[in-house]
PDB file of N, CA and C in Angstrom:
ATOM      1  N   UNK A   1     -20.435  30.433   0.395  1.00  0.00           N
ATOM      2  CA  UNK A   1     -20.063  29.383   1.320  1.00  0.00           C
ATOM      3  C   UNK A   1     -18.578  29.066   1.162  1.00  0.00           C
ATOM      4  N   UNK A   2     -18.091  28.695   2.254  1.00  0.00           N
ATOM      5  CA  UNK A   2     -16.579  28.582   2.526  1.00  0.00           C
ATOM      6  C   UNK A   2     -16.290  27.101   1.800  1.00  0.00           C
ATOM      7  N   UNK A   3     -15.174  27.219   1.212  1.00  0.00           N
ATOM      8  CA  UNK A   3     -15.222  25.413   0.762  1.00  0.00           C
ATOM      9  C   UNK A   3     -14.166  24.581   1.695  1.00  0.00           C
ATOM     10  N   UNK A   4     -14.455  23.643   1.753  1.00  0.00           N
ATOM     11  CA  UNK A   4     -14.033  22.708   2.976  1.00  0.00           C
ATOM     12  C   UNK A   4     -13.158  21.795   2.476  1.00  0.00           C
ATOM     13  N   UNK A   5     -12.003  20.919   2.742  1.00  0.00           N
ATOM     14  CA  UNK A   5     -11.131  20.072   2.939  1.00  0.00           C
ATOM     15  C   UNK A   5     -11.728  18.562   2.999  1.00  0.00           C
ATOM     16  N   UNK A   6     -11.474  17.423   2.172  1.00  0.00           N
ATOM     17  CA  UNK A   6     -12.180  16.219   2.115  1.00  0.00           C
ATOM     18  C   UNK A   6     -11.844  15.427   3.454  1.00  0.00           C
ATOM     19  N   UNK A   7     -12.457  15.585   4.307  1.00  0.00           N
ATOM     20  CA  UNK A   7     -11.733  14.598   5.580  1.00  0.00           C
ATOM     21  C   UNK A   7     -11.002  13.864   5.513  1.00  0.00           C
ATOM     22  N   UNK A   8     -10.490  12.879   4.313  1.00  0.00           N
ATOM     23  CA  UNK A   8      -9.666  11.631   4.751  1.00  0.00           C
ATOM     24  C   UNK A   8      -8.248  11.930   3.179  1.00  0.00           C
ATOM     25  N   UNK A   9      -8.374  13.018   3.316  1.00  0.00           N
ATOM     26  CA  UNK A   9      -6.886  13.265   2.202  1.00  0.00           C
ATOM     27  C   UNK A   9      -5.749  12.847   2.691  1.00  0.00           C
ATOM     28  N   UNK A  10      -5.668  13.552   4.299  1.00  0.00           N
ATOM     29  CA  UNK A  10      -4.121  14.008   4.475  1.00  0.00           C
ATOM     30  C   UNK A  10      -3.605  12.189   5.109  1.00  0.00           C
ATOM     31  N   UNK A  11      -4.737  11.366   5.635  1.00  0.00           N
ATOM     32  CA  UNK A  11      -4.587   9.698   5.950  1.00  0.00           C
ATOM     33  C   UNK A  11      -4.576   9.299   4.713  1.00  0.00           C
ATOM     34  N   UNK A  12      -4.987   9.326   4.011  1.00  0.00           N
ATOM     35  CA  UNK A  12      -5.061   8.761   2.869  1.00  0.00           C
ATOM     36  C   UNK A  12      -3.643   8.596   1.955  1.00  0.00           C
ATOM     37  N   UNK A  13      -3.506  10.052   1.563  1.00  0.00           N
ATOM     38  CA  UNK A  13      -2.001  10.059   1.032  1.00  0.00           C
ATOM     39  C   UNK A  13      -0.476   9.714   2.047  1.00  0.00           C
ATOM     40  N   UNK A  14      -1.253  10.273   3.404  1.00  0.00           N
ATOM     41  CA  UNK A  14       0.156   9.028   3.986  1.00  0.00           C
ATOM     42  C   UNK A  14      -0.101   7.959   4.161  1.00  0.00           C
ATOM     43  N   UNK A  15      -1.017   7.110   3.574  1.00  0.00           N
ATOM     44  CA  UNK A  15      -0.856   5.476   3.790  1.00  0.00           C
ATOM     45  C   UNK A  15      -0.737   5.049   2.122  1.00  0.00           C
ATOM     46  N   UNK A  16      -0.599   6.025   1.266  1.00  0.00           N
ATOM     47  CA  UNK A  16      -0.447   5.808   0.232  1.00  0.00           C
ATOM     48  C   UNK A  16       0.825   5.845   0.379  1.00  0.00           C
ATOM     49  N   UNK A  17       1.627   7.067   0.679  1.00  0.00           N
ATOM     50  CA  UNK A  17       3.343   6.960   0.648  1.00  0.00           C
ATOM     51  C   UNK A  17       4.207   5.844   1.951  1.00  0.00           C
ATOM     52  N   UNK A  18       3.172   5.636   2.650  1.00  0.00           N
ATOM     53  CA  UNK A  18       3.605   4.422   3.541  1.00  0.00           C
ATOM     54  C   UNK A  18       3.721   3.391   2.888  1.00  0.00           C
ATOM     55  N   UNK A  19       2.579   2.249   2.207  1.00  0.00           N
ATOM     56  CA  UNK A  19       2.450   1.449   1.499  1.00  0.00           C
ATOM     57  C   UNK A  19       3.592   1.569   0.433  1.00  0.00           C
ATOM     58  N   UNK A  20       3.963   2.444  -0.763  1.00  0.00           N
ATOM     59  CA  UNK A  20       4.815   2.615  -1.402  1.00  0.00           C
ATOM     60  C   UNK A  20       6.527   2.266  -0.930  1.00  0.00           C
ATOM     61  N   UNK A  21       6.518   3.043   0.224  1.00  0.00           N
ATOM     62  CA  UNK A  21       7.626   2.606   1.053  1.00  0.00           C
ATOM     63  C   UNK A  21       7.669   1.193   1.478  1.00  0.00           C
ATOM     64  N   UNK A  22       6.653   0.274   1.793  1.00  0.00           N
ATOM     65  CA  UNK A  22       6.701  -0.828   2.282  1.00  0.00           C
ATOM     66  C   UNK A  22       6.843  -2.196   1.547  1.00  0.00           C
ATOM     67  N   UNK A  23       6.884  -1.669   0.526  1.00  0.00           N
ATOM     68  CA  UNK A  23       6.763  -2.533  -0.533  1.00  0.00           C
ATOM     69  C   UNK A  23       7.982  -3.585  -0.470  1.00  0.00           C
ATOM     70  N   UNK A  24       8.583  -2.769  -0.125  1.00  0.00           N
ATOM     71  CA  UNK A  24      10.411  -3.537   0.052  1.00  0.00           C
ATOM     72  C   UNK A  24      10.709  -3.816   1.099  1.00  0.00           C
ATOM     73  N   UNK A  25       9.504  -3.841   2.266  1.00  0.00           N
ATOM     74  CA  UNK A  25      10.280  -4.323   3.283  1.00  0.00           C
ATOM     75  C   UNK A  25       9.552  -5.566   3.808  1.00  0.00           C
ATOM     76  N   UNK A  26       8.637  -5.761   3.626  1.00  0.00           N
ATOM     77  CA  UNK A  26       7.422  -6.813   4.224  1.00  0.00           C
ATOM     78  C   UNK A  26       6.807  -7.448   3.424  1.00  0.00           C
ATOM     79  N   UNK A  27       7.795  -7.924   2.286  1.00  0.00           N
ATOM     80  CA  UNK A  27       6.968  -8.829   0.776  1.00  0.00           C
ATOM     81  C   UNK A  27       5.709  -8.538   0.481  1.00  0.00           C
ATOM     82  N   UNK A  28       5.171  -7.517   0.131  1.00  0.00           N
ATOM     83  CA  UNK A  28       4.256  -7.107  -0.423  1.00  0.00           C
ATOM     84  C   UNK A  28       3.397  -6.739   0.604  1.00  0.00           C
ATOM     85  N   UNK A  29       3.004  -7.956   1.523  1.00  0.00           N
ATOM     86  CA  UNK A  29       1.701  -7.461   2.249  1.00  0.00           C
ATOM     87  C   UNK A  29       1.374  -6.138   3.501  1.00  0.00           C
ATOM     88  N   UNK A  30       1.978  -5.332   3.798  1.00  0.00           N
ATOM     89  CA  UNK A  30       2.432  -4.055   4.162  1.00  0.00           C
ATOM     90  C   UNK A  30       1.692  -3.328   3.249  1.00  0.00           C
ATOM     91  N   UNK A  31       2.420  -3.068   2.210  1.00  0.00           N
ATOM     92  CA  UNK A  31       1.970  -2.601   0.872  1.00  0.00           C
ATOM     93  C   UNK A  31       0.269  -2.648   0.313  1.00  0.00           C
ATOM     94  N   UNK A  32       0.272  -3.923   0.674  1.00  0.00           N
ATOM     95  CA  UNK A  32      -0.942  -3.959   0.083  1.00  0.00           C
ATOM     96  C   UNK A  32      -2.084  -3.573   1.175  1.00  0.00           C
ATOM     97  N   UNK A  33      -1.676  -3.952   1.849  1.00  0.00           N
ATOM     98  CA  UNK A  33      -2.974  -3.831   3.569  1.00  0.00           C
ATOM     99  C   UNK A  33      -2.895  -1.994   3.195  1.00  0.00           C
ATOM    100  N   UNK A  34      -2.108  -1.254   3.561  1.00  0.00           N
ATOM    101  CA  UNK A  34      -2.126   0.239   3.822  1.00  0.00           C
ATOM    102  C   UNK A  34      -2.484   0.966   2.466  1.00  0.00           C
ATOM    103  N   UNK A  35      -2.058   0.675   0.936  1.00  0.00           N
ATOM    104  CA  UNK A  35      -2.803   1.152   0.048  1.00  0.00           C
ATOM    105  C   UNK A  35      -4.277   0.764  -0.476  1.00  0.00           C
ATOM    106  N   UNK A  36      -4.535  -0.235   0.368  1.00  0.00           N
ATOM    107  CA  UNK A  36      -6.197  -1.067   0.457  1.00  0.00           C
ATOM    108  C   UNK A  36      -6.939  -0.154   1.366  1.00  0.00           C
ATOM    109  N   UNK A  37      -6.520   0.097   2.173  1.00  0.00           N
ATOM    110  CA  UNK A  37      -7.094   0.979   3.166  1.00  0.00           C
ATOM    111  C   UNK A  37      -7.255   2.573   2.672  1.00  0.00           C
ATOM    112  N   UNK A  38      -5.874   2.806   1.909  1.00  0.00           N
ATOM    113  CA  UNK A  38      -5.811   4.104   1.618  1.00  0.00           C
ATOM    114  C   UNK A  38      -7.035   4.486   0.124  1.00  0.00           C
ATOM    115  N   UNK A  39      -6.735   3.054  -0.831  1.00  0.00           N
ATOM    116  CA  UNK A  39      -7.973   3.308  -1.960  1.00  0.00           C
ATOM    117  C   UNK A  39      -9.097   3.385  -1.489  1.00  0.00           C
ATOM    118  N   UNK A  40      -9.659   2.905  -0.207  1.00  0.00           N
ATOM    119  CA  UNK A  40     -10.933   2.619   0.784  1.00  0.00           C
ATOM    120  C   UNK A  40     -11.575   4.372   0.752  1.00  0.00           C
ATOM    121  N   UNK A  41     -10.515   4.728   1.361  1.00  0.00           N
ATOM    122  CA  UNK A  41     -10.672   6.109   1.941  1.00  0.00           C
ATOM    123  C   UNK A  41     -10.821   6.914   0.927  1.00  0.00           C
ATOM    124  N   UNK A  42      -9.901   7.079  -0.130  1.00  0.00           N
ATOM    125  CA  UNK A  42      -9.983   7.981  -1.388  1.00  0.00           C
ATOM    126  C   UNK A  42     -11.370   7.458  -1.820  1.00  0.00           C
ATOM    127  N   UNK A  43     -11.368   6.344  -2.324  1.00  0.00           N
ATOM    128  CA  UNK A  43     -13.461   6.263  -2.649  1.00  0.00           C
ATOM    129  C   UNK A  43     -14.262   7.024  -1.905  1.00  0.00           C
ATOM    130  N   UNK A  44     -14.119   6.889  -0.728  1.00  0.00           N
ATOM    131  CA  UNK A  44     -15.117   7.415   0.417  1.00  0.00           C
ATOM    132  C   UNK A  44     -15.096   8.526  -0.099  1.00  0.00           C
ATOM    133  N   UNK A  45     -14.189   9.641  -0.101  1.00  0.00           N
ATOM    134  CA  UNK A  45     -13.743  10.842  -0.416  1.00  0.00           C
ATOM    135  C   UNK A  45     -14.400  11.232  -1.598  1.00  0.00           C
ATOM    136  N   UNK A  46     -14.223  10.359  -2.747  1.00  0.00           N
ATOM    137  CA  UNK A  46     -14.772  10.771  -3.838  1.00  0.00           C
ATOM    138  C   UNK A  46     -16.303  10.815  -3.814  1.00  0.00           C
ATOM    139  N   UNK A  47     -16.788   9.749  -2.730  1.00  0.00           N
ATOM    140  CA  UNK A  47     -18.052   9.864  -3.295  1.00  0.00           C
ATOM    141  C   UNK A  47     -18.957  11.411  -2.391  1.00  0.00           C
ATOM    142  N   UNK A  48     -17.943  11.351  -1.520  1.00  0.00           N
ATOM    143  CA  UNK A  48     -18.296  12.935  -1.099  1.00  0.00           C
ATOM    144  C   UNK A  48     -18.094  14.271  -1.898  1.00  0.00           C
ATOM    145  N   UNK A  49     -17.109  14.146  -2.691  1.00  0.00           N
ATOM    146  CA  UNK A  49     -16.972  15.618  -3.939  1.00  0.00           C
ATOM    147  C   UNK A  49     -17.654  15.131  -4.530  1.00  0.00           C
ATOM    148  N   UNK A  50     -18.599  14.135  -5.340  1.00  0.00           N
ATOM    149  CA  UNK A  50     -19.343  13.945  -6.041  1.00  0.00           C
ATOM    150  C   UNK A  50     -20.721  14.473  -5.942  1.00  0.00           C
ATOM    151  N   UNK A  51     -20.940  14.595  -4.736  1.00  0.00           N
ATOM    152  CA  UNK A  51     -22.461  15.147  -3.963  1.00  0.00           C
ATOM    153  C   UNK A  51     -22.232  16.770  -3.744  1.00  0.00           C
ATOM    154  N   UNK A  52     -20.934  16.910  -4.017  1.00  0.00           N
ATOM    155  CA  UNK A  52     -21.147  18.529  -3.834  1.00  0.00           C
ATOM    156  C   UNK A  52     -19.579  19.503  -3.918  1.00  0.00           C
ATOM    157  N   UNK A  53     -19.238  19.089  -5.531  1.00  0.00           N
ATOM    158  CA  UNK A  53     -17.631  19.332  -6.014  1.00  0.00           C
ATOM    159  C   UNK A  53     -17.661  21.066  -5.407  1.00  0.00           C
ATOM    160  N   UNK A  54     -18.957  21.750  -5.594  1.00  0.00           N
ATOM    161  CA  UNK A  54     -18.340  23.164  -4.864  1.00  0.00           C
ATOM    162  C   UNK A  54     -17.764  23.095  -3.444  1.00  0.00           C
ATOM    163  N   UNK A  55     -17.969  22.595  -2.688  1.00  0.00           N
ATOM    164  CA  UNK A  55     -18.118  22.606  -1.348  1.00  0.00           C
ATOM    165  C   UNK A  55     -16.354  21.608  -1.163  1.00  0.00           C
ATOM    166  N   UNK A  56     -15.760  21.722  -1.978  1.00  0.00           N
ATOM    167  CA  UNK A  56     -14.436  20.807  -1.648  1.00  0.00           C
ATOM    168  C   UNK A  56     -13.096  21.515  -2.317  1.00  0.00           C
ATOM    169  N   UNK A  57     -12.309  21.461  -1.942  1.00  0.00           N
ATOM    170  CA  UNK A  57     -11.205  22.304  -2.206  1.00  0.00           C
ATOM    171  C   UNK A  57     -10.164  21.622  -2.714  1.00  0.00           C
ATOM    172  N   UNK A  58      -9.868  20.676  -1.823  1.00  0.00           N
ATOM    173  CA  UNK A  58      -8.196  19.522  -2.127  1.00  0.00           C
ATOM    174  C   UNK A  58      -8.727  18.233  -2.954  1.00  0.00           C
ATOM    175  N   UNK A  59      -9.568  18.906  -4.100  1.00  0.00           N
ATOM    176  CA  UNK A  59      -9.339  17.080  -4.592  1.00  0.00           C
ATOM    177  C   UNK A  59      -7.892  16.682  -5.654  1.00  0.00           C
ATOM    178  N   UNK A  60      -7.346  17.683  -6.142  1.00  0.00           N
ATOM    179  CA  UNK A  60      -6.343  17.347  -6.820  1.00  0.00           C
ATOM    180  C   UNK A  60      -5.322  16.976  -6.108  1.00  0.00           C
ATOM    181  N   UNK A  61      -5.124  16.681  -4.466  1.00  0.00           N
ATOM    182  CA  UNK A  61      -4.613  16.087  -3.332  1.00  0.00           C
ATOM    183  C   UNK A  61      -5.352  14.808  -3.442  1.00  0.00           C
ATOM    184  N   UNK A  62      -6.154  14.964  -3.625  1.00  0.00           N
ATOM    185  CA  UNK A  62      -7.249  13.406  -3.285  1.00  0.00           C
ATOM    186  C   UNK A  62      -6.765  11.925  -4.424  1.00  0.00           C
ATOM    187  N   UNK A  63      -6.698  12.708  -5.980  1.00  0.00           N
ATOM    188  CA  UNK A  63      -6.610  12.355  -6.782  1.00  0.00           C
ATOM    189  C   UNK A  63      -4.791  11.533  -7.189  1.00  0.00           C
ATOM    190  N   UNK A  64      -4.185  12.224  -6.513  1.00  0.00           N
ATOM    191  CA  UNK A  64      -2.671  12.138  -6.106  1.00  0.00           C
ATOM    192  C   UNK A  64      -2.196  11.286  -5.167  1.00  0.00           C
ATOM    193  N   UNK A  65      -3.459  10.979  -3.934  1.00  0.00           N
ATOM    194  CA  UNK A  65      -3.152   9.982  -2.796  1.00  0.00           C
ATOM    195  C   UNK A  65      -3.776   8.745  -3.465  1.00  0.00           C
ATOM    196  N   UNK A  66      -4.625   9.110  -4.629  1.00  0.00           N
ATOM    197  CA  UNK A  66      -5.258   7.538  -5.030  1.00  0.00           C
ATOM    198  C   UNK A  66      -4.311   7.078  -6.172  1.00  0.00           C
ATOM    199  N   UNK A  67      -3.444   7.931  -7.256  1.00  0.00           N
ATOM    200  CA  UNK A  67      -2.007   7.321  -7.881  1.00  0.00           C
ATOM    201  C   UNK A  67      -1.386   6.776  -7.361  1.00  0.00           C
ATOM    202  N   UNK A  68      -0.736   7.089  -5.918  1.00  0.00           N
ATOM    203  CA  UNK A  68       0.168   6.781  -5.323  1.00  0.00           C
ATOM    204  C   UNK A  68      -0.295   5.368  -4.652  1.00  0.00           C
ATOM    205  N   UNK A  69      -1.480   5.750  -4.161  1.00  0.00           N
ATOM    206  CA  UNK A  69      -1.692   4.033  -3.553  1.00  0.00           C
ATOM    207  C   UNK A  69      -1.922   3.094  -4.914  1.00  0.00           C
ATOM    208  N   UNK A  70      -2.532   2.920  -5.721  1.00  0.00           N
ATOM    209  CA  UNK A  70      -2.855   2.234  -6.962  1.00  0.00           C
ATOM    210  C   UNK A  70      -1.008   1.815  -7.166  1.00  0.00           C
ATOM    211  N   UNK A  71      -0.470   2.710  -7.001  1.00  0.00           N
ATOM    212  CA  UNK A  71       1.426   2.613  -7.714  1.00  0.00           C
ATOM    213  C   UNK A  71       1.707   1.905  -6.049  1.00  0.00           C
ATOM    214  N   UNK A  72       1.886   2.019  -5.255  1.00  0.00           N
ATOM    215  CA  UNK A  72       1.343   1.025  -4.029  1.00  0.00           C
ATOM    216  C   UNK A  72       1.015  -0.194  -4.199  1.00  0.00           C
ATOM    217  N   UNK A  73       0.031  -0.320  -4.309  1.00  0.00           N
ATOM    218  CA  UNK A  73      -0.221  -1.784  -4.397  1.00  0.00           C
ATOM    219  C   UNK A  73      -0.106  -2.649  -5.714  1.00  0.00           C
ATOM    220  N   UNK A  74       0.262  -1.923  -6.736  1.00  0.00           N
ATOM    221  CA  UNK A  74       0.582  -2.956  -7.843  1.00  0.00           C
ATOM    222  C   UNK A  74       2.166  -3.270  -7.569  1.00  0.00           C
ATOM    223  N   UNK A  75       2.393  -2.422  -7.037  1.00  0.00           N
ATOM    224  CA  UNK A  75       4.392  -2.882  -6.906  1.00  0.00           C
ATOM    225  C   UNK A  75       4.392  -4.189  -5.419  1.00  0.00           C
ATOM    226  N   UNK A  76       3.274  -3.370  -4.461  1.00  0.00           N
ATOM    227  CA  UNK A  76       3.004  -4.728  -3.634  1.00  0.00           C
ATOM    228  C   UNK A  76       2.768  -6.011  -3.807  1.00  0.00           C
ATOM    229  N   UNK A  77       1.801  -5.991  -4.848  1.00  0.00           N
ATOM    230  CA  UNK A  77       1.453  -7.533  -5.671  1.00  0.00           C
ATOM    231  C   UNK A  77       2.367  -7.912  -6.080  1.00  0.00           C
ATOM    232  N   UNK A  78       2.891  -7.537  -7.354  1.00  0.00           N
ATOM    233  CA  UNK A  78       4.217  -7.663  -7.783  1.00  0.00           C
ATOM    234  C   UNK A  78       5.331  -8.588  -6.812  1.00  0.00           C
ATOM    235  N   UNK A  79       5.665  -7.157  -5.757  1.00  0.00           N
ATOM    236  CA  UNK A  79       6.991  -8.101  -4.877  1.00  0.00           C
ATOM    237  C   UNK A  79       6.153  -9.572  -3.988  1.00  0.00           C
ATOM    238  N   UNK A  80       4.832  -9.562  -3.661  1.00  0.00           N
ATOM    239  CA  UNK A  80       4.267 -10.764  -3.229  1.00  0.00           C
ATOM    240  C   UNK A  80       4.846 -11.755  -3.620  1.00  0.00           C
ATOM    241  N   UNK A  81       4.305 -11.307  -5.086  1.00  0.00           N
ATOM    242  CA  UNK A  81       4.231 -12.904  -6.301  1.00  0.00           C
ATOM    243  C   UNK A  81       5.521 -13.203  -6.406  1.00  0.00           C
ATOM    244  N   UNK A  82       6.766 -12.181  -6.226  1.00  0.00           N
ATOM    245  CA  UNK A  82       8.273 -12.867  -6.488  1.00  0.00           C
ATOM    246  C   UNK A  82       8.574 -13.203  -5.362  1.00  0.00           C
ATOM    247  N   UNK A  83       8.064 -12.980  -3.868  1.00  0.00           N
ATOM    248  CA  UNK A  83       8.300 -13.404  -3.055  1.00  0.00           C
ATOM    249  C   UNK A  83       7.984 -14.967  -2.822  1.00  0.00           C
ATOM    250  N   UNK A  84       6.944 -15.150  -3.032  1.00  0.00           N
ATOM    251  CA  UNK A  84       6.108 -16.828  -2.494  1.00  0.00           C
ATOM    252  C   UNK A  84       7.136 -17.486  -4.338  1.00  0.00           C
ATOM    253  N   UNK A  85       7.182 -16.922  -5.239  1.00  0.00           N
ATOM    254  CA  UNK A  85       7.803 -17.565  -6.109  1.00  0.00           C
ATOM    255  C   UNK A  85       9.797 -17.533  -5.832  1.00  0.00           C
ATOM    256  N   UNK A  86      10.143 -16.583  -5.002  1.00  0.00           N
ATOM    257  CA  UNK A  86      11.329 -17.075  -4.426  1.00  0.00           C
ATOM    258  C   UNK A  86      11.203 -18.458  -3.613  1.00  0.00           C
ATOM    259  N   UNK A  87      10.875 -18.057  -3.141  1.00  0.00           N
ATOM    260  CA  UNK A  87      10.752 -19.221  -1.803  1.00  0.00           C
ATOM    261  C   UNK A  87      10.303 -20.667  -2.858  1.00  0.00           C
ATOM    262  N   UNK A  88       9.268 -20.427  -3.614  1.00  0.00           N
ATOM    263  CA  UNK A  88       9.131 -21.917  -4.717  1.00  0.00           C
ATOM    264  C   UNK A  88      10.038 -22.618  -5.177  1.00  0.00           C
ATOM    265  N   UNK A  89      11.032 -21.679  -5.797  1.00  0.00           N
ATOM    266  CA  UNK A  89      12.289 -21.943  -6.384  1.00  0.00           C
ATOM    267  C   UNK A  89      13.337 -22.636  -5.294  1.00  0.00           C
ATOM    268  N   UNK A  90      13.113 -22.369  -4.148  1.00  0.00           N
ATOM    269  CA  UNK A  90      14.146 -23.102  -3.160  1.00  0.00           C
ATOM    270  C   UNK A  90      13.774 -24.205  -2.674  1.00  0.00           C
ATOM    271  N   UNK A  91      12.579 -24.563  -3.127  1.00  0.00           N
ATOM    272  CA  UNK A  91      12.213 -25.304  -2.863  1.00  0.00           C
ATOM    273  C   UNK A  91      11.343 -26.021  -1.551  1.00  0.00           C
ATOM    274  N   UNK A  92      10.406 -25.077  -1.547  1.00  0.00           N
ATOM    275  CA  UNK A  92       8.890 -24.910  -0.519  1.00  0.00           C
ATOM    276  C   UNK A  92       9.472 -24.166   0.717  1.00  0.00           C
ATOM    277  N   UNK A  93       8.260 -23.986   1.730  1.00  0.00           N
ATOM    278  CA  UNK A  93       8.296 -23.117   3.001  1.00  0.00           C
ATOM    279  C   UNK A  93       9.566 -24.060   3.486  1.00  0.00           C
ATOM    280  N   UNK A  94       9.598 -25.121   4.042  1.00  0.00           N
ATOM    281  CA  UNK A  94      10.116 -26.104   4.720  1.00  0.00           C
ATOM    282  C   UNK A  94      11.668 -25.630   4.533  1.00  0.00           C
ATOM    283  N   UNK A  95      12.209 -26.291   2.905  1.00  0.00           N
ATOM    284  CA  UNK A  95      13.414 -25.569   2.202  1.00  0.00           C
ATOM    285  C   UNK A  95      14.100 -24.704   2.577  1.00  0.00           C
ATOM    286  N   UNK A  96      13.633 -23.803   2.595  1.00  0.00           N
ATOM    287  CA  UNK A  96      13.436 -21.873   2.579  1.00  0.00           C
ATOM    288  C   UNK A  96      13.826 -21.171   4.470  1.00  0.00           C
ATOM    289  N   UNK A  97      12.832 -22.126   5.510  1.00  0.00           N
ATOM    290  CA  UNK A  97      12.729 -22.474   6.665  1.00  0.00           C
ATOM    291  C   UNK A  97      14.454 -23.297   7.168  1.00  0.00           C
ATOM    292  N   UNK A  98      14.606 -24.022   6.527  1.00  0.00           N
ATOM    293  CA  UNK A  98      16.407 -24.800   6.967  1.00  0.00           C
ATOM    294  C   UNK A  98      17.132 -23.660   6.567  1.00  0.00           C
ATOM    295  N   UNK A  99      16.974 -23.113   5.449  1.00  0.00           N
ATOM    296  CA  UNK A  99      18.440 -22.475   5.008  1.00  0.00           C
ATOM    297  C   UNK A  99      18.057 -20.777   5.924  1.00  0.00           C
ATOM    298  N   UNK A 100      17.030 -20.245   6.697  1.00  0.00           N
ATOM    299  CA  UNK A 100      16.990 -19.223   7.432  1.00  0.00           C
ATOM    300  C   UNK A 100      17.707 -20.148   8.548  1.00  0.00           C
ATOM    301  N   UNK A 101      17.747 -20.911   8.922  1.00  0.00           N
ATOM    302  CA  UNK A 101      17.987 -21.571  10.238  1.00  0.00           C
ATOM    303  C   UNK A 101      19.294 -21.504  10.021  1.00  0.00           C
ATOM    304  N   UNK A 102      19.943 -22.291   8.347  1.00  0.00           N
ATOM    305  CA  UNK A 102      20.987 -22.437   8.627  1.00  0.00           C
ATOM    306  C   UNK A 102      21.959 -20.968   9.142  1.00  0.00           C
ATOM    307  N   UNK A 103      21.562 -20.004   8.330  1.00  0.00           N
ATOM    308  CA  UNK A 103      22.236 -18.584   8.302  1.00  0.00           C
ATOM    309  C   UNK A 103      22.058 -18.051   9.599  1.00  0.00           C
ATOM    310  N   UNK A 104      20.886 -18.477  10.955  1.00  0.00           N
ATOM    311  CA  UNK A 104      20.832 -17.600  11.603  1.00  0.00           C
ATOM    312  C   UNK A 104      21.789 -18.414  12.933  1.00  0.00           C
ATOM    313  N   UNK A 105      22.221 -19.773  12.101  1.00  0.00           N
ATOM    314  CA  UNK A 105      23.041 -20.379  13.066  1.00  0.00           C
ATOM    315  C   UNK A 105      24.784 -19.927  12.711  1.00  0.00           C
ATOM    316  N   UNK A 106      25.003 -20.099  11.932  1.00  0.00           N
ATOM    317  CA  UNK A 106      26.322 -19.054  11.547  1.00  0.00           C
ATOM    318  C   UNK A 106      26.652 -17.807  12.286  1.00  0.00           C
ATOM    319  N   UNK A 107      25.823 -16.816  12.039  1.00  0.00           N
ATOM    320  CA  UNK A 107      26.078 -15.555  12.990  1.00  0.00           C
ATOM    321  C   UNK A 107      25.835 -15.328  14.590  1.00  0.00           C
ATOM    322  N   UNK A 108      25.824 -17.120  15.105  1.00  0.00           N
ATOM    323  CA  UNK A 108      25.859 -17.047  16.855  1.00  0.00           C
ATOM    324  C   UNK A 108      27.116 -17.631  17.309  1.00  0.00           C
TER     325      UNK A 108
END
């Protein structure tokens, strides 16, 4: 029998290297939504080579998209927590809210 490809690798590892990428741009939650989705999928995956490891070919792809999201979303959490703790330090949403206002009134 021919061995087959895990359906959700090649989504998987690009929402793993998406998430990774996003980490820095959308305070964490980017990050975390797309490597949540992507660990979703790698489970799924696994529990399919589990029922029948001959019949699967790319799991050391599989295994690589679930590092990458795991390294994903802990750097996501991470920038979260310094994010909502930036903004603490300035002293609440409100704070944080004047001084975007003030800056976006300067550059008109």
């Amino acid at each position: 029998m021919e061995q087959q490809k895990l359906p959700n690798v090649t989504i998987a590892i690009v929402l793993a290297i998406l998430s990774f990428i996003c980490c820095c741009f959308s305070a964490g939650a980017g990050a975390i939504l797309l490597s949540g989705i992507a660990l979703y999928l790698t489970k799924k995956d696994e529990g399919l080579y589990k029922l029948n490891p001959e019949n699967y070919s790319n799991y050391s792809t599989l295994k690589t998209a679930k590092i990458v999201a795991i390294i994903g979303l802990v750097i996501g959490v991470i920038s979260l927590i310094w994010t909502i703790f930036s903004i603490l330090q300035m002293g609440g949403w409100d704070e944080y809210m004047e001084k975007v206002q003030e800056m976006m009134e300067q550059w008109q």
